[in-house]
Structure formats: C-alpha cells, structure tokens
N, C-alpha and C. Protein backbone atom coordinates (compact mmCIF):
# COMPACT_ATOMS: atom_id res chain seq x y z
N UNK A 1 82.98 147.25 259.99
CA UNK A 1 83.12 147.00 258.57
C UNK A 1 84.57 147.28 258.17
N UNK A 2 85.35 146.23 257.25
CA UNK A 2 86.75 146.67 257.24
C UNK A 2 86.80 146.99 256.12
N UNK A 3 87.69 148.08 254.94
CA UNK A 3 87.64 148.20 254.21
C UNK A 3 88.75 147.29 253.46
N UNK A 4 89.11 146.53 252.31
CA UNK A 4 90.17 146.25 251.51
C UNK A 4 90.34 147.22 250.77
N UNK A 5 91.56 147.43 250.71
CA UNK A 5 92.09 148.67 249.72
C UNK A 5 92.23 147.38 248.06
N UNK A 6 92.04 148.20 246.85
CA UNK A 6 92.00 147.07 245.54
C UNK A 6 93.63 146.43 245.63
N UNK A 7 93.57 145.20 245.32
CA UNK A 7 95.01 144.96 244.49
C UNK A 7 95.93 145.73 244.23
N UNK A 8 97.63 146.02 244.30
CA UNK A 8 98.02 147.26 243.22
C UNK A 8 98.72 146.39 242.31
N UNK A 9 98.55 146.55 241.26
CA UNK A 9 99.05 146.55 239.89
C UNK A 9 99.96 147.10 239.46
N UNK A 10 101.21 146.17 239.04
CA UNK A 10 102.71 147.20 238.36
C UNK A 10 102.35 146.85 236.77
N UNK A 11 103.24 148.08 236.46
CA UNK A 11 103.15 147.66 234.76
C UNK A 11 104.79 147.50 234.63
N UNK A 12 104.96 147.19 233.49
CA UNK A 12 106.32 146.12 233.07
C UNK A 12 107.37 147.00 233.61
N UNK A 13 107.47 148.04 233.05
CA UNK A 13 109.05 149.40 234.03
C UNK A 13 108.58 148.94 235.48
N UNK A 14 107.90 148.65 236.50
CA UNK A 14 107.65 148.66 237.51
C UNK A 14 108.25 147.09 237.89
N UNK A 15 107.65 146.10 237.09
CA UNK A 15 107.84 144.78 237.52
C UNK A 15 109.55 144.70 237.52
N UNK A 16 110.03 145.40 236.12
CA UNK A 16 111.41 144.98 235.60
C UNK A 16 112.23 145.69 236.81
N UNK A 17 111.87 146.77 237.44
CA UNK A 17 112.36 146.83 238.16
C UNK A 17 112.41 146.19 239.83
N UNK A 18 111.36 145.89 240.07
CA UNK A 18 111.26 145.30 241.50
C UNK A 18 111.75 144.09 240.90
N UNK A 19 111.67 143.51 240.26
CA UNK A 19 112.51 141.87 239.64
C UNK A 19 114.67 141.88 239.54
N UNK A 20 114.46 142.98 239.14
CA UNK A 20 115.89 143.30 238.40
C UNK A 20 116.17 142.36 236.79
N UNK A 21 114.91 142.17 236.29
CA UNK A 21 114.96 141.37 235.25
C UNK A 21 114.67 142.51 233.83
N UNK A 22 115.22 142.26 232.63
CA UNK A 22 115.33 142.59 231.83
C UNK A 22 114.04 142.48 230.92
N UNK A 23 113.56 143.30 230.25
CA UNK A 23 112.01 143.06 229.60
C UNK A 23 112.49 141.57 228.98
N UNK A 24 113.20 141.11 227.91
CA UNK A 24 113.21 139.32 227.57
C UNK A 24 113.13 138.75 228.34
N UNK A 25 113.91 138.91 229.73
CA UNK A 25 113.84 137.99 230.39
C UNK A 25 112.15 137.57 231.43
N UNK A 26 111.43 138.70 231.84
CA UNK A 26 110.53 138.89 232.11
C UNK A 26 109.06 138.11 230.89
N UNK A 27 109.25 138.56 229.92
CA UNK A 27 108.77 137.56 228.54
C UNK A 27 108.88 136.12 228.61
N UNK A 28 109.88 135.86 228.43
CA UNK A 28 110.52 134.44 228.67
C UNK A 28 109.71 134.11 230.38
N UNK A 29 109.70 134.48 231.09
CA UNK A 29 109.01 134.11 232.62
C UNK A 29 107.21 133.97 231.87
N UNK A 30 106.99 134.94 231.37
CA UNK A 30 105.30 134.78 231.04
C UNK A 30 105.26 133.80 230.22
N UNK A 31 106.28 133.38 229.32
CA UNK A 31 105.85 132.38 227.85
C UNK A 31 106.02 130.75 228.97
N UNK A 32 106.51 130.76 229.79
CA UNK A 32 107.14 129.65 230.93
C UNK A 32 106.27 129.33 232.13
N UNK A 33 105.04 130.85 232.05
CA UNK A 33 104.20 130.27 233.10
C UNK A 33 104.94 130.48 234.28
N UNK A 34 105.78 131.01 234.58
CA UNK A 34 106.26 131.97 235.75
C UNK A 34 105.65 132.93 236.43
N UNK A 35 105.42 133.44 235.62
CA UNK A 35 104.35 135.13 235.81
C UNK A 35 103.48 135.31 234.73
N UNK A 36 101.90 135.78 235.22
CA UNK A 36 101.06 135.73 234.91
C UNK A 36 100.84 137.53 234.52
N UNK A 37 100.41 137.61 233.48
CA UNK A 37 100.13 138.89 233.18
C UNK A 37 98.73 139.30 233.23
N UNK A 38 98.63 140.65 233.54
CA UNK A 38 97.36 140.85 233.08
C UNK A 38 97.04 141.86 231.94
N UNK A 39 96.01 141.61 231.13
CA UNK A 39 95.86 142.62 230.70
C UNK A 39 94.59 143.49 230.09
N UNK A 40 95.00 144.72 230.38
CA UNK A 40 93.71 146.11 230.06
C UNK A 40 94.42 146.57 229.15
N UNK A 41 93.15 146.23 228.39
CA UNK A 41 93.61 146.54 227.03
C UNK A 41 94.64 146.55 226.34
N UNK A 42 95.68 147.71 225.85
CA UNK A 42 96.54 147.14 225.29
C UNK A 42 97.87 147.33 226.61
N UNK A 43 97.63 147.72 227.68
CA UNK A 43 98.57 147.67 228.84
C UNK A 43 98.81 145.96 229.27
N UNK A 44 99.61 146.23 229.66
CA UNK A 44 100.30 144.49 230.05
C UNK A 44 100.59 145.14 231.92
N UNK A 45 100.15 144.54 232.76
CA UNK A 45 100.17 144.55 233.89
C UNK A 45 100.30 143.76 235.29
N UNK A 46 100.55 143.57 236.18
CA UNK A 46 101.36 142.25 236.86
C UNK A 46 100.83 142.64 238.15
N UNK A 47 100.15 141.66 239.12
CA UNK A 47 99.59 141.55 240.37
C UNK A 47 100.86 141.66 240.82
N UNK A 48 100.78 143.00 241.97
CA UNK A 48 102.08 142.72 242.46
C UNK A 48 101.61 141.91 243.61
N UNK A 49 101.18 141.71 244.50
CA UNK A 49 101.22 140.04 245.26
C UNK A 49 101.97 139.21 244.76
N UNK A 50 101.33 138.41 243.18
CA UNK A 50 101.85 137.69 242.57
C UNK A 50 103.73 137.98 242.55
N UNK A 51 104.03 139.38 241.72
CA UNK A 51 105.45 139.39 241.92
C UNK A 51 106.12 139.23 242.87
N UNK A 52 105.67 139.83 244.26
CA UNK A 52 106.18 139.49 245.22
C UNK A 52 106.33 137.82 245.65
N UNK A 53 105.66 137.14 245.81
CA UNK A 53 105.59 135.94 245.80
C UNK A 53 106.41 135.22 244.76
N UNK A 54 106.81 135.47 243.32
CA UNK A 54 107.11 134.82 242.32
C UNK A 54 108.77 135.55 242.92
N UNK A 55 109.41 136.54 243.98
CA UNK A 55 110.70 137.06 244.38
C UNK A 55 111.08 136.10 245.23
N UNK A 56 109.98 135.67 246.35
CA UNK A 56 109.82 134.75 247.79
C UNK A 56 110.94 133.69 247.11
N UNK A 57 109.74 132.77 246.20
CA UNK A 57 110.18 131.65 245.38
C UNK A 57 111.55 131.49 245.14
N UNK A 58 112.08 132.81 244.45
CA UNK A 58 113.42 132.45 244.32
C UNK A 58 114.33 132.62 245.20
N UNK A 59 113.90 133.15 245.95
CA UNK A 59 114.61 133.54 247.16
C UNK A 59 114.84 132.39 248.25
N UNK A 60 113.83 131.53 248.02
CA UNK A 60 113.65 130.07 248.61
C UNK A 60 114.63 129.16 248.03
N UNK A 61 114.20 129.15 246.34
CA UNK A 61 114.85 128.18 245.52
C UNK A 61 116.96 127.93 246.00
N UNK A 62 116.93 129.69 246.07
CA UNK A 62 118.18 129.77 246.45
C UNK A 62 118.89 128.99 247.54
N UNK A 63 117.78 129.24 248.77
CA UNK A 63 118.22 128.62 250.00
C UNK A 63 118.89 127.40 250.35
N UNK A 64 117.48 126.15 249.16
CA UNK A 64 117.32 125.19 248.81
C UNK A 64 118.91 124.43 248.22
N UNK A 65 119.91 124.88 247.45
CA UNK A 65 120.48 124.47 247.16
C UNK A 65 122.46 124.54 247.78
C-alpha cells in the first residue's frame, strides 16, 4: 500500500517568493489565467505543483526565443 503525502499549498508570501514576482504582478497572472488560486476561505492559496510548473513554462518560454 503506498501512501501519497496531500498536495502542499503556498500562500501568496510563499508564492511571491518562489516566483520572485511582486504581489501586482502575481494578481495580474491570476486576472490572465496564468495561475490559478485557491481558496479557503478568506486565505488565497496556490498548488505548488501548479507554481512549479507555471516557473518550468517560463523557463522554457525563455529557451524558445
């Protein structure tokens, strides 16, 4: 039987920092459909998978050009 450990979840000081993005700018990514938020209750919270993946991306995009 294997266990999965849950999801971990950053909240915005966490995202802004593994991003290096600025809380607007991070806003501006959710209003754009960039990054998907979640939220409990009145916490705003971010799959970090998702962030990681949404770092990949640009990290790709970069390559790309």
């Amino acid at each position: 039987m294997t266990h999965q450990s849950p999801p971990r979840l950053l909240d915005v000081s966490e995202t802004t920092n593994r991003t290096s993005l600025r809380k607007t700018k991070l806003y501006e990514l959710i209003n754009a459909g960039e990054l998907r938020p979640i939220k409990l209750g009145r916490k705003t919270v971010f799959s970090e998978q998702e962030v990681n993946q949404w770092i990949e991306t640009q990290i790709a995009k970069r390559c790309l050009k």
